[in-house]
C-alpha atoms as a PDB file:
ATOM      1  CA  UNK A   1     -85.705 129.912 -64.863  1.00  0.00           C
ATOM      2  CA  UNK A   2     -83.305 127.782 -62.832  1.00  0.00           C
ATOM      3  CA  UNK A   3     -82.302 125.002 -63.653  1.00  0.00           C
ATOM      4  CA  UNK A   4     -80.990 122.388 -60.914  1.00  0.00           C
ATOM      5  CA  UNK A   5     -78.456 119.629 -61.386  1.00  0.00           C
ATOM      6  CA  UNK A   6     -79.046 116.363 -59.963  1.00  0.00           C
ATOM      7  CA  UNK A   7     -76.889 115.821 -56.744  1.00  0.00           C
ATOM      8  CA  UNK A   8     -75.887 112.445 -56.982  1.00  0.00           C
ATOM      9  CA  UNK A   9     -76.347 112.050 -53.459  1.00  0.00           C
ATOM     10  CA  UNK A  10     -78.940 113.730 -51.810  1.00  0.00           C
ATOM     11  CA  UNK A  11     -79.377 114.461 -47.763  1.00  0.00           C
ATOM     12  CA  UNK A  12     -82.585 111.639 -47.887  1.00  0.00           C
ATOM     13  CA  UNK A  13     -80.122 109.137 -49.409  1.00  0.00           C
ATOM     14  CA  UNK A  14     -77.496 109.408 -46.888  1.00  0.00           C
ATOM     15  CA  UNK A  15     -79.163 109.654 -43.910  1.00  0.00           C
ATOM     16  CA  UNK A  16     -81.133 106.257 -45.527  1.00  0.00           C
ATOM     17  CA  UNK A  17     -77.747 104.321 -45.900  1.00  0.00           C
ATOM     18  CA  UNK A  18     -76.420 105.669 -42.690  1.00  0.00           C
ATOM     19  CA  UNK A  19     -79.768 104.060 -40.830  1.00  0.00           C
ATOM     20  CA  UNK A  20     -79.318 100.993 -43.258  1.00  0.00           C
ATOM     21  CA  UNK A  21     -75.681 100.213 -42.152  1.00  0.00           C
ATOM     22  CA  UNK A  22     -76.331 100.951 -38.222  1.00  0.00           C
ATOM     23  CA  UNK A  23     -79.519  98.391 -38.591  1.00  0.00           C
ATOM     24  CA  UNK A  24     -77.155  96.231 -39.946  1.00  0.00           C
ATOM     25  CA  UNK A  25     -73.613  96.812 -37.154  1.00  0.00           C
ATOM     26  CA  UNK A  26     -76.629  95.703 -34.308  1.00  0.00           C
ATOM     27  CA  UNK A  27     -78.147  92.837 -35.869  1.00  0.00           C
ATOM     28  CA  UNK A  28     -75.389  91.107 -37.665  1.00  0.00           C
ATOM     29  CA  UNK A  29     -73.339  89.866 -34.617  1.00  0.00           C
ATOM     30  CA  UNK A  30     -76.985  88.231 -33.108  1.00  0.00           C
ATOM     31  CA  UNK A  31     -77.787  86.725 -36.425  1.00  0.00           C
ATOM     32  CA  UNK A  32     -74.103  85.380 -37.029  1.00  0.00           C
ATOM     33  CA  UNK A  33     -74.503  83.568 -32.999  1.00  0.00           C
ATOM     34  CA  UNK A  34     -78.450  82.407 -33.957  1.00  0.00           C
ATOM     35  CA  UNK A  35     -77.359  80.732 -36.966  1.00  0.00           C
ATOM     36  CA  UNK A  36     -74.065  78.984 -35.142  1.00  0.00           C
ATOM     37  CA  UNK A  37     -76.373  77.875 -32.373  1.00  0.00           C
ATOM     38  CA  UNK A  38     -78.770  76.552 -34.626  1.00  0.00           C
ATOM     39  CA  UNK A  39     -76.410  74.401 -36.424  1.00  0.00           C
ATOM     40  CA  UNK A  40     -74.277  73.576 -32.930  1.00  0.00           C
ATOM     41  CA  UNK A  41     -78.285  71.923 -31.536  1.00  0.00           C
ATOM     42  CA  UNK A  42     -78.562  70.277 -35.054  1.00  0.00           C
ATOM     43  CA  UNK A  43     -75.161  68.665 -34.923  1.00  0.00           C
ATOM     44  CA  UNK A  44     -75.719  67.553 -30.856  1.00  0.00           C
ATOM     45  CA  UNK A  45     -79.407  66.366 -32.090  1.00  0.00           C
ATOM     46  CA  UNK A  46     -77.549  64.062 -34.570  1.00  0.00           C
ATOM     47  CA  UNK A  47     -75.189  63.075 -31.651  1.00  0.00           C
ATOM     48  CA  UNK A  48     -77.950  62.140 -29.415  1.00  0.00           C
ATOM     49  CA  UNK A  49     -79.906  60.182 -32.420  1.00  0.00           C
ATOM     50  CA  UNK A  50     -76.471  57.588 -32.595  1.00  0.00           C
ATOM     51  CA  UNK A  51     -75.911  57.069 -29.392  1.00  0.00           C
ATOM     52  CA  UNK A  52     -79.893  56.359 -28.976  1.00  0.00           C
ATOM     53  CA  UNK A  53     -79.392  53.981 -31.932  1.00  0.00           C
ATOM     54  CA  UNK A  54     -76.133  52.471 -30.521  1.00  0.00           C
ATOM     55  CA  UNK A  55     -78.103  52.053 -26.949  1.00  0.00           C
ATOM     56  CA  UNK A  56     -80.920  50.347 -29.161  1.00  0.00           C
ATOM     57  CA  UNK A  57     -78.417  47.667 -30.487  1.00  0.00           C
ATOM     58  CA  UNK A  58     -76.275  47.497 -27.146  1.00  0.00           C
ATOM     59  CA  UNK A  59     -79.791  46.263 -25.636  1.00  0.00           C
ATOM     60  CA  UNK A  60     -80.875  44.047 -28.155  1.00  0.00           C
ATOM     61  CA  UNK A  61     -77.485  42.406 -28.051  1.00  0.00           C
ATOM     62  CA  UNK A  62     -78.219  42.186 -24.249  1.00  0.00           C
ATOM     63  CA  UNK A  63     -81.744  40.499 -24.788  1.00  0.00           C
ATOM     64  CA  UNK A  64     -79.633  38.456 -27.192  1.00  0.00           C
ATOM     65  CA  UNK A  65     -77.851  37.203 -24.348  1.00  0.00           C
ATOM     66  CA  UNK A  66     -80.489  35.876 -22.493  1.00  0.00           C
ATOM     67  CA  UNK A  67     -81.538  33.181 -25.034  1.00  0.00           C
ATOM     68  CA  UNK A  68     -79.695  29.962 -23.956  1.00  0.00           C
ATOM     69  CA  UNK A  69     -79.100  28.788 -27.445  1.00  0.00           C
ATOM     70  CA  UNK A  70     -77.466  32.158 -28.418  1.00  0.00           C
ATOM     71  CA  UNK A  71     -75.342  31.761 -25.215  1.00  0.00           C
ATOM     72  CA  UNK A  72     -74.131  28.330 -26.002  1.00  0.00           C
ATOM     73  CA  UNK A  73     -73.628  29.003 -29.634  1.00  0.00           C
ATOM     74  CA  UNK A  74     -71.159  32.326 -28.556  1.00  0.00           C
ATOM     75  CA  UNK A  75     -70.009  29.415 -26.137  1.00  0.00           C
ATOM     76  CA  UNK A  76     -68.975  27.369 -29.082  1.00  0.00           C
ATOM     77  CA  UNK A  77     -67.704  29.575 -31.693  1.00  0.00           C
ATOM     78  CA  UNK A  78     -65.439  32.074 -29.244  1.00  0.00           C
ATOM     79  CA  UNK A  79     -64.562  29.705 -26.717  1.00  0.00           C
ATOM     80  CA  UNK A  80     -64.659  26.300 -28.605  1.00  0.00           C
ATOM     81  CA  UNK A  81     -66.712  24.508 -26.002  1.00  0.00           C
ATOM     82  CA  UNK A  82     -68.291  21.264 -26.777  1.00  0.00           C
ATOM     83  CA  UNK A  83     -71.704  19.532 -25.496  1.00  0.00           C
ATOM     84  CA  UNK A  84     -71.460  16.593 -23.403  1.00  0.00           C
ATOM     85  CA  UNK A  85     -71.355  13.804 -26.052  1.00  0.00           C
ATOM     86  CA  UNK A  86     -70.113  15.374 -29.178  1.00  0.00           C
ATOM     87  CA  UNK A  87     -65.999  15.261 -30.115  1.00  0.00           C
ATOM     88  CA  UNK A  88     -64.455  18.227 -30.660  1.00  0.00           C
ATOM     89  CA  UNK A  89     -62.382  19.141 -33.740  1.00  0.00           C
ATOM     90  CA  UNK A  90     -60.575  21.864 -34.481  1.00  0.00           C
ATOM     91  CA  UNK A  91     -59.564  23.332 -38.184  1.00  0.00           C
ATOM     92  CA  UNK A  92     -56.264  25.056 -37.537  1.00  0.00           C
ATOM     93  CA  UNK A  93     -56.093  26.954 -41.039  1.00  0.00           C
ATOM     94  CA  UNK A  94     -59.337  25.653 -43.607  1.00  0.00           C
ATOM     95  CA  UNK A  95     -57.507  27.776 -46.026  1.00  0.00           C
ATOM     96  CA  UNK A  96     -54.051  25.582 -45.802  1.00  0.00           C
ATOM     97  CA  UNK A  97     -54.057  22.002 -47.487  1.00  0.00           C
ATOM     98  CA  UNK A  98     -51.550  19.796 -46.410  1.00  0.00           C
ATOM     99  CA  UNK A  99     -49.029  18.942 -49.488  1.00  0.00           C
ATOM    100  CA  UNK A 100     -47.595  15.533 -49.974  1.00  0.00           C
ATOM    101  CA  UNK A 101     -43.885  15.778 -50.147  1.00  0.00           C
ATOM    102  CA  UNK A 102     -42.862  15.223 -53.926  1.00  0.00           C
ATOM    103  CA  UNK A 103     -40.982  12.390 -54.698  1.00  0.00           C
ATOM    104  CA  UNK A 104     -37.751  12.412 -56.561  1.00  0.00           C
ATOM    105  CA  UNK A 105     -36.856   9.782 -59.127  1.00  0.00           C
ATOM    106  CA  UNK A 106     -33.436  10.228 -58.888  1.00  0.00           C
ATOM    107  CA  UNK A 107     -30.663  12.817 -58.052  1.00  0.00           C
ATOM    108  CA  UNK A 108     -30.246  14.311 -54.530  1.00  0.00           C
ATOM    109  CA  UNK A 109     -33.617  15.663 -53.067  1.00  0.00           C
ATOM    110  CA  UNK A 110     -34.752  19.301 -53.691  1.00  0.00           C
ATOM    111  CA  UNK A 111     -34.887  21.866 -51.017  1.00  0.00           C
ATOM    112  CA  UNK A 112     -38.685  21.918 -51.059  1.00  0.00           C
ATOM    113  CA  UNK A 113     -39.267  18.751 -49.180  1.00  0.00           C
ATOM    114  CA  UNK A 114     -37.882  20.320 -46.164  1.00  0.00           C
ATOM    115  CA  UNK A 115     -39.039  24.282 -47.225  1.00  0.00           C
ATOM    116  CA  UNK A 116     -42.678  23.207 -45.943  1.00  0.00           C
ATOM    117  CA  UNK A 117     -41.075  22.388 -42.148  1.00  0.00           C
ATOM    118  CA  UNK A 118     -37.959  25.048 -41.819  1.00  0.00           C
ATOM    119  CA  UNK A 119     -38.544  28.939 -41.478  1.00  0.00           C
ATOM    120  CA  UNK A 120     -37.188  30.891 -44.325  1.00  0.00           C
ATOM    121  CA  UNK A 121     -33.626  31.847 -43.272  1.00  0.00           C
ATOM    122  CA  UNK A 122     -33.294  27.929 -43.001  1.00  0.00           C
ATOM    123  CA  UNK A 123     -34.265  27.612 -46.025  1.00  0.00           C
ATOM    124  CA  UNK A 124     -31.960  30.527 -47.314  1.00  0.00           C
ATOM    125  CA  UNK A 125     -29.024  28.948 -45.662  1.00  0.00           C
ATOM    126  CA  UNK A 126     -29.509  25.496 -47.294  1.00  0.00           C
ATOM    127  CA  UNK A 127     -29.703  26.958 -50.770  1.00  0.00           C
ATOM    128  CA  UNK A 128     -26.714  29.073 -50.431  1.00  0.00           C
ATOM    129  CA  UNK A 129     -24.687  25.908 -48.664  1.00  0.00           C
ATOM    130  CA  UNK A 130     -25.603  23.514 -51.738  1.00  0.00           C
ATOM    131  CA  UNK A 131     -24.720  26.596 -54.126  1.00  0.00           C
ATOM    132  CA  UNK A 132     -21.532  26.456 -52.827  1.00  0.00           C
ATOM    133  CA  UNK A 133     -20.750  22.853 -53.212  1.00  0.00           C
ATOM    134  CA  UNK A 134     -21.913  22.572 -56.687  1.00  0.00           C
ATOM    135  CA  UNK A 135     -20.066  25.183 -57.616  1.00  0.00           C
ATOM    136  CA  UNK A 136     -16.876  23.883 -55.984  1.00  0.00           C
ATOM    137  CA  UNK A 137     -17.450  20.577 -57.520  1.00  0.00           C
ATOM    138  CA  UNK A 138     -17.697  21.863 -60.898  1.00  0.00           C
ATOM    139  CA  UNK A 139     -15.289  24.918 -60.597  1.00  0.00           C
ATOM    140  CA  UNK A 140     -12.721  22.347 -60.483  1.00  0.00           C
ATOM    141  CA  UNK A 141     -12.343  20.246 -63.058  1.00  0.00           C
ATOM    142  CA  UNK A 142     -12.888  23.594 -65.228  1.00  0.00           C
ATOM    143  CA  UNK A 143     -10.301  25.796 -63.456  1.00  0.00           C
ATOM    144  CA  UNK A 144      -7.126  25.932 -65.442  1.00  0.00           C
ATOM    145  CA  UNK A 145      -3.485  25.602 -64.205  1.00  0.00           C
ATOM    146  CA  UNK A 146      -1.561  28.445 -62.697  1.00  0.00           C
ATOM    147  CA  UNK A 147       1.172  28.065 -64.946  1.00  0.00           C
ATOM    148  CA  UNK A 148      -1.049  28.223 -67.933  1.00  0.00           C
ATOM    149  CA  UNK A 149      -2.093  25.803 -70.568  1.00  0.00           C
ATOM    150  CA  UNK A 150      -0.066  24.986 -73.384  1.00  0.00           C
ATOM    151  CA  UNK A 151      -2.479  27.134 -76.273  1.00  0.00           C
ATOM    152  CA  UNK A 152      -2.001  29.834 -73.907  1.00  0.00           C
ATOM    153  CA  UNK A 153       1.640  28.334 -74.422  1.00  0.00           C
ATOM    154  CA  UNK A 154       1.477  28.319 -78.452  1.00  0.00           C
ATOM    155  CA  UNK A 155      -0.505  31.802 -78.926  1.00  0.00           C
ATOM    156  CA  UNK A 156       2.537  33.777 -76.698  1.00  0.00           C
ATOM    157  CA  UNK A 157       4.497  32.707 -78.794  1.00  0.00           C
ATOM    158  CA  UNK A 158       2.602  33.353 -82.266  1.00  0.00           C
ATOM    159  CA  UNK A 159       2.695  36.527 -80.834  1.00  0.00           C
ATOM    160  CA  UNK A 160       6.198  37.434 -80.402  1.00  0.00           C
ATOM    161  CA  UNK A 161       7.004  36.106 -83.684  1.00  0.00           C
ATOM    162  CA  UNK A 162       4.891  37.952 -85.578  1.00  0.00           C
ATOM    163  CA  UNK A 163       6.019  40.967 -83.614  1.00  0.00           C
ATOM    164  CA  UNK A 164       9.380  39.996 -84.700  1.00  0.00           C
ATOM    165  CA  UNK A 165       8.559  39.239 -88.504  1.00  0.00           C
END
């Protein structure tokens, strides 16, 4: 008796895989354009659902329009028109409340009475101009002679006599 060994691949197989893989060459390239079309018509069908919606709301904003009320209320508000009869007043800034300047019991007034009516470099410079007159007014009393004082005087010559002792 004979005995065969199993062929790990055997004619049937490979003529299978070879019909397998040309199946596959001629219907990939059609599948792979199907399924890009299908999600390019999904993605327009979205498109043309928001600009339907957006036309929706363009013409109820239009029918909007129509209403007299509406029309003199946009009048109002955007324009700041006033019926016959009424007087108009305008909020500049509802957010902003008018300070009362602070009043100073004594000593020369602070930069923040004018801060609320200058721009900020105004401002700046009036700081930095009253700096420098304080500090010239008390800079000189405090200054000390340019030949010295007379400690300065006394510890020179401590010094040289204990260098000398």
């Amino acid at each position: 008796m004979q005995t065969r060994t199993p062929h790990l691949f055997t004619v049937r197989a490979l003529v299978f895989s070879l019909v397998l893989l040309a199946a596959f060459v001629l219907v990939y390239p059609t599948l792979s354009s199907y399924l890009r079309q299908q999600a390019e018509v999904r993605s327009l069908r979205a498109q043309v659902a928001a600009a339907q919606a957006r036309t929706e709301d363009l013409e109820a904003e239009k029918k909007r329009w129509d209403d007299p009320a509406y029309v003199s209320a946009q009048a109002r508000e955007r324009l700041g028109y006033v019926p016959k009869g009424l007087k108009p007043l305008r909020v500049v800034d509802p957010e902003h409340v008018p300070e009362t300047a602070p009043v100073a019991d004594d000593g020369p007034s602070s930069l923040l009475d004018s801060s609320a009516t200058q721009p900020w470099y105004a401002t700046l410079w009036d700081s930095v101009e009253e700096a420098g007159t304080q500090a010239s007014d008390e800079g000189g009393a405090e200054t000390p002679a340019a030949g010295g004082t007379q400690d300065d005087a006394s510890n020179d010559a401590s010094e040289d006599g204990s260098a000398d002792g």
